[in-house]
C-alpha atoms as a PDB file:
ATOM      1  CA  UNK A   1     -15.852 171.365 -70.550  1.00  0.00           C
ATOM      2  CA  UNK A   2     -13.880 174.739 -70.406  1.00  0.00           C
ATOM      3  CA  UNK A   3     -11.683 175.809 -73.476  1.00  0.00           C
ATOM      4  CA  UNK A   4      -9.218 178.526 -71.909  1.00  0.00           C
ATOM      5  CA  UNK A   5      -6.894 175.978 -70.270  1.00  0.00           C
ATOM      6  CA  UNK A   6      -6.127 174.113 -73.444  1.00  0.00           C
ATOM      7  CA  UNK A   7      -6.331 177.013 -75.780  1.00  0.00           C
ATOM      8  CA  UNK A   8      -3.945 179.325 -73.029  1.00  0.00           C
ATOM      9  CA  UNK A   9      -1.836 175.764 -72.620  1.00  0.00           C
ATOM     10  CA  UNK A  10      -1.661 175.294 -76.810  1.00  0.00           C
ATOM     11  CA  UNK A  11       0.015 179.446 -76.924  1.00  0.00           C
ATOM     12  CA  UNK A  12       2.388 178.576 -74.545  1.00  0.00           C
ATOM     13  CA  UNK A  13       0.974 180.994 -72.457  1.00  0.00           C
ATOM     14  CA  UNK A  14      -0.319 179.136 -68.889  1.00  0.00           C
ATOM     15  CA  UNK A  15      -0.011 175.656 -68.100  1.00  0.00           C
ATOM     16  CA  UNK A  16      -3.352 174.902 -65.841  1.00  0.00           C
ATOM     17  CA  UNK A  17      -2.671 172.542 -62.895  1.00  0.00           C
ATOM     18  CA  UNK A  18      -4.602 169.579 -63.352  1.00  0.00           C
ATOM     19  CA  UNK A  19      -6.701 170.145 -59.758  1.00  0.00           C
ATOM     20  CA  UNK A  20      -6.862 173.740 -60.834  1.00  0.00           C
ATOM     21  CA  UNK A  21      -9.108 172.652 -63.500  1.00  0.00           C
ATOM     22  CA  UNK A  22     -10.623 169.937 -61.718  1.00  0.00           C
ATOM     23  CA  UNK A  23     -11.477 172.837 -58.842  1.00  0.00           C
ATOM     24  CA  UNK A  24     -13.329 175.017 -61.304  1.00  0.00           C
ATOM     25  CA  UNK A  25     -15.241 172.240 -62.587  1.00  0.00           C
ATOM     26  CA  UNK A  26     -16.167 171.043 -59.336  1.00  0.00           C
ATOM     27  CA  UNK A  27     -17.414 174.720 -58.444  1.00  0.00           C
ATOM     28  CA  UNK A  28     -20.173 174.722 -60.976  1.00  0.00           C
ATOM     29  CA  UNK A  29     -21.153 170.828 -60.498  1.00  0.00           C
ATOM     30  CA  UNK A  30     -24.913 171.443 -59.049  1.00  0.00           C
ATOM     31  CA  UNK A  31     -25.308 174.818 -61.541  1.00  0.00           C
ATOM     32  CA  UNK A  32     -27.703 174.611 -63.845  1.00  0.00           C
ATOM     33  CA  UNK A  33     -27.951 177.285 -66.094  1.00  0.00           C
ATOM     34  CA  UNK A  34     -27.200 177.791 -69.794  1.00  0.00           C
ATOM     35  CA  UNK A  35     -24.357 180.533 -68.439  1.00  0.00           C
ATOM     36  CA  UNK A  36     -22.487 178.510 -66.639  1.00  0.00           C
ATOM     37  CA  UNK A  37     -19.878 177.282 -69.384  1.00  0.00           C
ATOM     38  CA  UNK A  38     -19.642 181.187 -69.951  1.00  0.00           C
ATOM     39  CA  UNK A  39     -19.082 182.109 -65.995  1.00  0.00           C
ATOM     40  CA  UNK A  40     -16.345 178.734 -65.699  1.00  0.00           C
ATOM     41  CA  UNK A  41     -14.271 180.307 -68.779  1.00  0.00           C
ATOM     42  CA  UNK A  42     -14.657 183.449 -67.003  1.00  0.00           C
ATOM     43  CA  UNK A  43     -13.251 182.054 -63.945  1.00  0.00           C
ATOM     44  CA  UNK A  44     -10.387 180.380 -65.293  1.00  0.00           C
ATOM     45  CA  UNK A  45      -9.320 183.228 -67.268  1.00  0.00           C
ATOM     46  CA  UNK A  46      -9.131 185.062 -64.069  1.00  0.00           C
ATOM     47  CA  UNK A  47      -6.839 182.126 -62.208  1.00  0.00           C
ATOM     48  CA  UNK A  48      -4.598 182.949 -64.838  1.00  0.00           C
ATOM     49  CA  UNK A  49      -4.514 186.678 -64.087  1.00  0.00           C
ATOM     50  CA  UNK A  50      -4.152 185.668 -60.408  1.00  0.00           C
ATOM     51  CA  UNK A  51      -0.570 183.228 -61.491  1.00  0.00           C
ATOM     52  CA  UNK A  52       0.645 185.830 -62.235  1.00  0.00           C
ATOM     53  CA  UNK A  53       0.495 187.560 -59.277  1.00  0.00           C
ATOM     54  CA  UNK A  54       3.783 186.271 -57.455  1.00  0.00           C
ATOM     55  CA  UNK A  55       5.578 187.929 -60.987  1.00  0.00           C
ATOM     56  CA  UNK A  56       4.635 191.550 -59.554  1.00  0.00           C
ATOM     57  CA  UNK A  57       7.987 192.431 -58.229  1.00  0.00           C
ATOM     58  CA  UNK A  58      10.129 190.741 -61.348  1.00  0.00           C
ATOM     59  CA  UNK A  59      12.757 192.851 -62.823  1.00  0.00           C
ATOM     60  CA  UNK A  60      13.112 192.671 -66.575  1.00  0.00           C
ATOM     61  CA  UNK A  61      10.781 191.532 -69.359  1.00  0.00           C
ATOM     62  CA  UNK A  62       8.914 188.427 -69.203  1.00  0.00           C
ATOM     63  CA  UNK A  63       7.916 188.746 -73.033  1.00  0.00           C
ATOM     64  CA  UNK A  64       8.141 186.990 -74.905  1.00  0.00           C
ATOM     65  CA  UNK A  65       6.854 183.650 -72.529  1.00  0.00           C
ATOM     66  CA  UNK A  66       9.824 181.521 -72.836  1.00  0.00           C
ATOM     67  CA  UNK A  67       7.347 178.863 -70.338  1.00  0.00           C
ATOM     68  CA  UNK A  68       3.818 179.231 -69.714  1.00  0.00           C
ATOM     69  CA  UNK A  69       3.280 180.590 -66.378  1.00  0.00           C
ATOM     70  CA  UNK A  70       1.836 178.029 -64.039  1.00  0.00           C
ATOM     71  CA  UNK A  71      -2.002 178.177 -62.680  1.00  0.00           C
ATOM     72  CA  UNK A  72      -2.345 176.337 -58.814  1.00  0.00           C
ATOM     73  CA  UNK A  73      -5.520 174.862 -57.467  1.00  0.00           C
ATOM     74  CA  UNK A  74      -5.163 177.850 -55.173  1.00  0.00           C
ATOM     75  CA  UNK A  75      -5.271 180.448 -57.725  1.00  0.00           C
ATOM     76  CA  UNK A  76      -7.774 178.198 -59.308  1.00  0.00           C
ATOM     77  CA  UNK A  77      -9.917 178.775 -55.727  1.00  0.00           C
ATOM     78  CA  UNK A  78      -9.148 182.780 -55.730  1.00  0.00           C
ATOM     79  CA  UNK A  79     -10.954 183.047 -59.301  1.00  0.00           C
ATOM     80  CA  UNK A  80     -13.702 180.691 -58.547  1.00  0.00           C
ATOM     81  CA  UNK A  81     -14.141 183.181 -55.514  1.00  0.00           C
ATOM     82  CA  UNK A  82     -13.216 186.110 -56.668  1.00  0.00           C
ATOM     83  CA  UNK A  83     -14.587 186.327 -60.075  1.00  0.00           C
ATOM     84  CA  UNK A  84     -17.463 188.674 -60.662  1.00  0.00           C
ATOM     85  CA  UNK A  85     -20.257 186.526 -60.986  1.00  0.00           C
ATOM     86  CA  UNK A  86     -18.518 183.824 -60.063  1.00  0.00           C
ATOM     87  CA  UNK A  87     -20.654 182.015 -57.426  1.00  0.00           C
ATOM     88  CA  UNK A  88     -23.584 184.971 -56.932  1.00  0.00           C
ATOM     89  CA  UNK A  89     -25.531 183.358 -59.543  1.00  0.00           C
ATOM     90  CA  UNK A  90     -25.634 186.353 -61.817  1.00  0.00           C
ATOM     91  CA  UNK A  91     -25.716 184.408 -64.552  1.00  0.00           C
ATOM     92  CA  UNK A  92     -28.946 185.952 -66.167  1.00  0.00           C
ATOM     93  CA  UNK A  93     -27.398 189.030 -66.664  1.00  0.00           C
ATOM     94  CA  UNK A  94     -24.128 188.163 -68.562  1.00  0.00           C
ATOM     95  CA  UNK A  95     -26.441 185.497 -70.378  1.00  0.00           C
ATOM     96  CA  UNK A  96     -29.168 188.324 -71.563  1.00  0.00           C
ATOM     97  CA  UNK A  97     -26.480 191.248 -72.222  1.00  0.00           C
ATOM     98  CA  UNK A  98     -24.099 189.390 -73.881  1.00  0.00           C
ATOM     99  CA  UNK A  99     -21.601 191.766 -72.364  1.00  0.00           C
ATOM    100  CA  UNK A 100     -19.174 192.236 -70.078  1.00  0.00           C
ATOM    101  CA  UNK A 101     -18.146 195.303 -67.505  1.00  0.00           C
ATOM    102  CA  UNK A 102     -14.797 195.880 -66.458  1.00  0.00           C
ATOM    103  CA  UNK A 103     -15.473 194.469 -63.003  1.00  0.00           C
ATOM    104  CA  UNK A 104     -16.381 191.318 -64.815  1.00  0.00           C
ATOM    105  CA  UNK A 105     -12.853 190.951 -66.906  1.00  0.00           C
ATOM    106  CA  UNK A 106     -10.228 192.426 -64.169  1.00  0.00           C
ATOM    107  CA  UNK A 107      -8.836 190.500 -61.311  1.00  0.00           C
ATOM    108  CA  UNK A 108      -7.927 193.691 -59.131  1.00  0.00           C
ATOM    109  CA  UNK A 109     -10.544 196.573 -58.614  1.00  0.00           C
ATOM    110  CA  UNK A 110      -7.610 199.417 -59.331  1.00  0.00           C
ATOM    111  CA  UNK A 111      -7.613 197.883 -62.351  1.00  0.00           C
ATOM    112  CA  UNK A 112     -10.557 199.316 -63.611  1.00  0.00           C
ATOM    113  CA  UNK A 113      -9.908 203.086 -62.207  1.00  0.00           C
ATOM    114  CA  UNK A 114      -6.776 202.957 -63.903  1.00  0.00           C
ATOM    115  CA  UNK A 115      -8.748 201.846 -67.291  1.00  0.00           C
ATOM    116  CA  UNK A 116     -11.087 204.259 -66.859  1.00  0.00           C
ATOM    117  CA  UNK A 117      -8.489 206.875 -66.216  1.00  0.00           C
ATOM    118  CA  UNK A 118      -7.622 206.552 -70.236  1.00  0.00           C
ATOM    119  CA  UNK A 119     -11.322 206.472 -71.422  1.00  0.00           C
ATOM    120  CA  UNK A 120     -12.294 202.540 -71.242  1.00  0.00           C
ATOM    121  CA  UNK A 121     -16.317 202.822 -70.054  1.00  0.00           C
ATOM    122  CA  UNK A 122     -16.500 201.031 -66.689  1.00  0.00           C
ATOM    123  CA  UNK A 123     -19.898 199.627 -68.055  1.00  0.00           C
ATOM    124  CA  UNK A 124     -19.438 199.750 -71.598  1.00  0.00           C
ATOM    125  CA  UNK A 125     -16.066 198.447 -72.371  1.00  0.00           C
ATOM    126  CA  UNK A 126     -15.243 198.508 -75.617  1.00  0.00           C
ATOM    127  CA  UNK A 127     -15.830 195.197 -77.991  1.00  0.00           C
ATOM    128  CA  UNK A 128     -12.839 195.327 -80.268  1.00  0.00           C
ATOM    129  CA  UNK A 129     -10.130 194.036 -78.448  1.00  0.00           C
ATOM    130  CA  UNK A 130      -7.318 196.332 -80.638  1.00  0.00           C
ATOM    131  CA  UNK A 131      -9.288 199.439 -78.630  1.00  0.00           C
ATOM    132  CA  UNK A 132      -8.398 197.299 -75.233  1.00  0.00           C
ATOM    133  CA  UNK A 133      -5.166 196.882 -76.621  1.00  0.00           C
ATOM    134  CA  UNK A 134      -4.542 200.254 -77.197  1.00  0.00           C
ATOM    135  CA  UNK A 135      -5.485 201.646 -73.663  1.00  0.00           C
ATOM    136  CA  UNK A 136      -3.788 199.139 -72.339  1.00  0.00           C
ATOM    137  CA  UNK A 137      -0.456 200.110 -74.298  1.00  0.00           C
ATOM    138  CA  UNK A 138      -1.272 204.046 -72.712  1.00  0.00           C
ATOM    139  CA  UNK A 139      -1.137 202.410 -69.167  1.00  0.00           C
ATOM    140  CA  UNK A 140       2.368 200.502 -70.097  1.00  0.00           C
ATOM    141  CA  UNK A 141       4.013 203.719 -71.573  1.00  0.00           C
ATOM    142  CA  UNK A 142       2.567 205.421 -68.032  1.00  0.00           C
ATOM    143  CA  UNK A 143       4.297 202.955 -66.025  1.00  0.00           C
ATOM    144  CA  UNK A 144       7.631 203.404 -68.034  1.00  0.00           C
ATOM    145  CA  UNK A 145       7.629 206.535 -67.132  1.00  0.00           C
ATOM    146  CA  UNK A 146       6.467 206.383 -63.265  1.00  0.00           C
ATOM    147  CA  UNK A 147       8.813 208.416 -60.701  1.00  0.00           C
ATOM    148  CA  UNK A 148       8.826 205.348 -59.148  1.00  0.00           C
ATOM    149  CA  UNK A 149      11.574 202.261 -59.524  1.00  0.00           C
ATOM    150  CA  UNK A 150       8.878 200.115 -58.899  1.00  0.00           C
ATOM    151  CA  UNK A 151       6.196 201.043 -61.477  1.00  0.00           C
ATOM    152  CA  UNK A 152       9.093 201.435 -63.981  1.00  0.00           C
ATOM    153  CA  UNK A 153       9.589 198.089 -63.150  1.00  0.00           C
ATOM    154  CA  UNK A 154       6.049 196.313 -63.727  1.00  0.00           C
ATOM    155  CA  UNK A 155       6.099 198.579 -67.243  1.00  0.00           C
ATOM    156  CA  UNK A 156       9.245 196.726 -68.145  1.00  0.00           C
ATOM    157  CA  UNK A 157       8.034 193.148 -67.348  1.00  0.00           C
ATOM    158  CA  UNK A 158       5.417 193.472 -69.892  1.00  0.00           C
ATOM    159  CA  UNK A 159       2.648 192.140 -67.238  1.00  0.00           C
ATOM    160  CA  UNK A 160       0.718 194.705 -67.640  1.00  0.00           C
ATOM    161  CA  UNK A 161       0.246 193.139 -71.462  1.00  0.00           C
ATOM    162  CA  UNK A 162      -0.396 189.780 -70.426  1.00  0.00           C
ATOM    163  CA  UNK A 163      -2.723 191.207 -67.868  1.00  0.00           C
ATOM    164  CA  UNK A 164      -4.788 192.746 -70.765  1.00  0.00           C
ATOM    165  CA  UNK A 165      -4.339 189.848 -72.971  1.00  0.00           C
ATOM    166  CA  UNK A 166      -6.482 188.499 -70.617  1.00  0.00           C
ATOM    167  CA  UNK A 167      -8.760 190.956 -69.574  1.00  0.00           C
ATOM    168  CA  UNK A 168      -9.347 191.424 -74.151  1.00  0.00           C
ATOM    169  CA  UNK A 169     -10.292 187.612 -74.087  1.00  0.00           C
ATOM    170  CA  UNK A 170     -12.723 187.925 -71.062  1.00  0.00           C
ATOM    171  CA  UNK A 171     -15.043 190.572 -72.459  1.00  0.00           C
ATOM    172  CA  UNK A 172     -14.670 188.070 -75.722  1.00  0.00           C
ATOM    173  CA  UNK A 173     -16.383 185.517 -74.397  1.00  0.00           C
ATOM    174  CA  UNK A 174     -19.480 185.773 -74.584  1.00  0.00           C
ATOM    175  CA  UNK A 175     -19.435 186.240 -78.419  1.00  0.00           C
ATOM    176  CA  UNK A 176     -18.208 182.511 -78.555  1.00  0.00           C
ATOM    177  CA  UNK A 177     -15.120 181.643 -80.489  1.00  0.00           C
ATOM    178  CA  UNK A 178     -12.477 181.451 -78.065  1.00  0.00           C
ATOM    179  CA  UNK A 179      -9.833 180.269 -79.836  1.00  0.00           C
ATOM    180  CA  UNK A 180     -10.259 182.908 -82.035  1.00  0.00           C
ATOM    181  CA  UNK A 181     -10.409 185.225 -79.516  1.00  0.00           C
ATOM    182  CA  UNK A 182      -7.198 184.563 -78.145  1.00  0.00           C
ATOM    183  CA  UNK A 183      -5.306 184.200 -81.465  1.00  0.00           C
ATOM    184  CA  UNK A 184      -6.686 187.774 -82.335  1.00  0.00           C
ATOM    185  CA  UNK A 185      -5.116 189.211 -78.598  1.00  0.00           C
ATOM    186  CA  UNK A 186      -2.336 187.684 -78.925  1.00  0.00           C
ATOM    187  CA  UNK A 187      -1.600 189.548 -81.670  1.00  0.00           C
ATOM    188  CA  UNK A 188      -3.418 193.000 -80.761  1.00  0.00           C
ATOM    189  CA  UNK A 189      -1.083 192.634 -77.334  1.00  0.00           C
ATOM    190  CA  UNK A 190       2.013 192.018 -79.271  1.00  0.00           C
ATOM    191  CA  UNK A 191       2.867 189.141 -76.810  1.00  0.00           C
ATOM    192  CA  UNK A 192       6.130 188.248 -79.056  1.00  0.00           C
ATOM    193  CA  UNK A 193       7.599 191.312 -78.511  1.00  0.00           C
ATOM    194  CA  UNK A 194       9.339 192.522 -75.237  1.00  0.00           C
ATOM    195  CA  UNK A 195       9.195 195.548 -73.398  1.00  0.00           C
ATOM    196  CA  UNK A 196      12.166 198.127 -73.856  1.00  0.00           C
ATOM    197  CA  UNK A 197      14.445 195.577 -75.406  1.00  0.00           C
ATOM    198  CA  UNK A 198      16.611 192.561 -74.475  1.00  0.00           C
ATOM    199  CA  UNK A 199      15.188 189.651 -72.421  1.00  0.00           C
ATOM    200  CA  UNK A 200      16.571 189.377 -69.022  1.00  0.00           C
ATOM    201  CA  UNK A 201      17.526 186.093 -67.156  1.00  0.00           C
ATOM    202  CA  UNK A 202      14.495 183.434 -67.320  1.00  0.00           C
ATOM    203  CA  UNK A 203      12.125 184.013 -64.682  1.00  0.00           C
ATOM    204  CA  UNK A 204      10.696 181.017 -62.030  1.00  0.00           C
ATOM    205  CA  UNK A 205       7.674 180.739 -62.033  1.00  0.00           C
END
């Protein structure tokens, strides 16, 4: 039984779709392998990155999450797909390692040139998730300051926080303690706190 939903669900964070979870689930039905738990949190973790996709464009700060952002069966399908690992039956090595990469943890491959453009080791990521926390604040202060109305915009909305939330829980999990995990990002990520000032309008997710 996967963890994330509840624990994600319990921070007000994402709300998982019923037959997002139940797709997940169903996805790793004839694995067996003592990884498998690991990859399905991974996978899940990932849907949520992908929810909040459709939020790219959004004008103003979505922090703090006045309503958890919804997860779809379809974004549930894009992680089960689209994880690293996900259905190649890697297993062995993020069982053996106990580690993550950055291709494991982020949903978009730019993603990890732009965290390696401020020192995060594409293969060695670091373990304490205030160091994730910290690069990722260098990429949000980059994006305030973009030339660009757009990327001024996604360093405003504070998605770029919840996006490393995320990606700070991933390379977590194979250390075990979840919950703990995700209490300790929250806080690193300063999810309570929006970016630049006052809240605009509530968004729809």
């Amino acid at each position: 039984m996967i963890e994330s939903p509840k624990l994600l669900s319990e921070r007000g964070l994402f709300e998982f779709d019923p037959a997002a979870i139940f797709e997940i689930s169903q996805g790793f039905q004839s694995v067996e392998h003592h990884a498998s738990e690991l990859v399905e949190e991974l996978v899940a973790l990932t849907a949520a990155e992908y929810a909040l996709m459709p939020l790219f464009g959004f004008s103003g700060s979505l922090l703090p999450v006045e309503r958890p952002f919804h997860v779809r069966p379809s974004e549930a399908l894009l992680g089960l797909l689209k994880t690293n690992c996900g259905l190649t039956m890697c297993f062995d090595r993020v069982a053996e390692e106990k580690r993550l990469t950055l291709a494991d943890v982020t949903a978009f491959s730019s993603d990890v040139s732009k965290l390696a453009s401020v020192d995060v080791s594409i293969e060695h990521p670091p373990e304490e998730i205030g160091d994730i926390a910290r690069a990722v604040d260098v990429l949000e202060r980059a994006h305030l300051e973009s030339p660009v109305v757009r990327g001024r915009q996604f360093g405003e909305s504070g998605l770029l926080r919840l996006q490393g939330f995320l990606w700070a829980v991933k390379l977590s999990v194979p250390q075990g303690n979840l919950g703990q995990a995700i209490d300790d990002a929250f806080e690193a990520f300063e999810l309570t706190r929006p970016v630049g000032g006052a809240l605009s309008a509530e968004p729809v997710h």
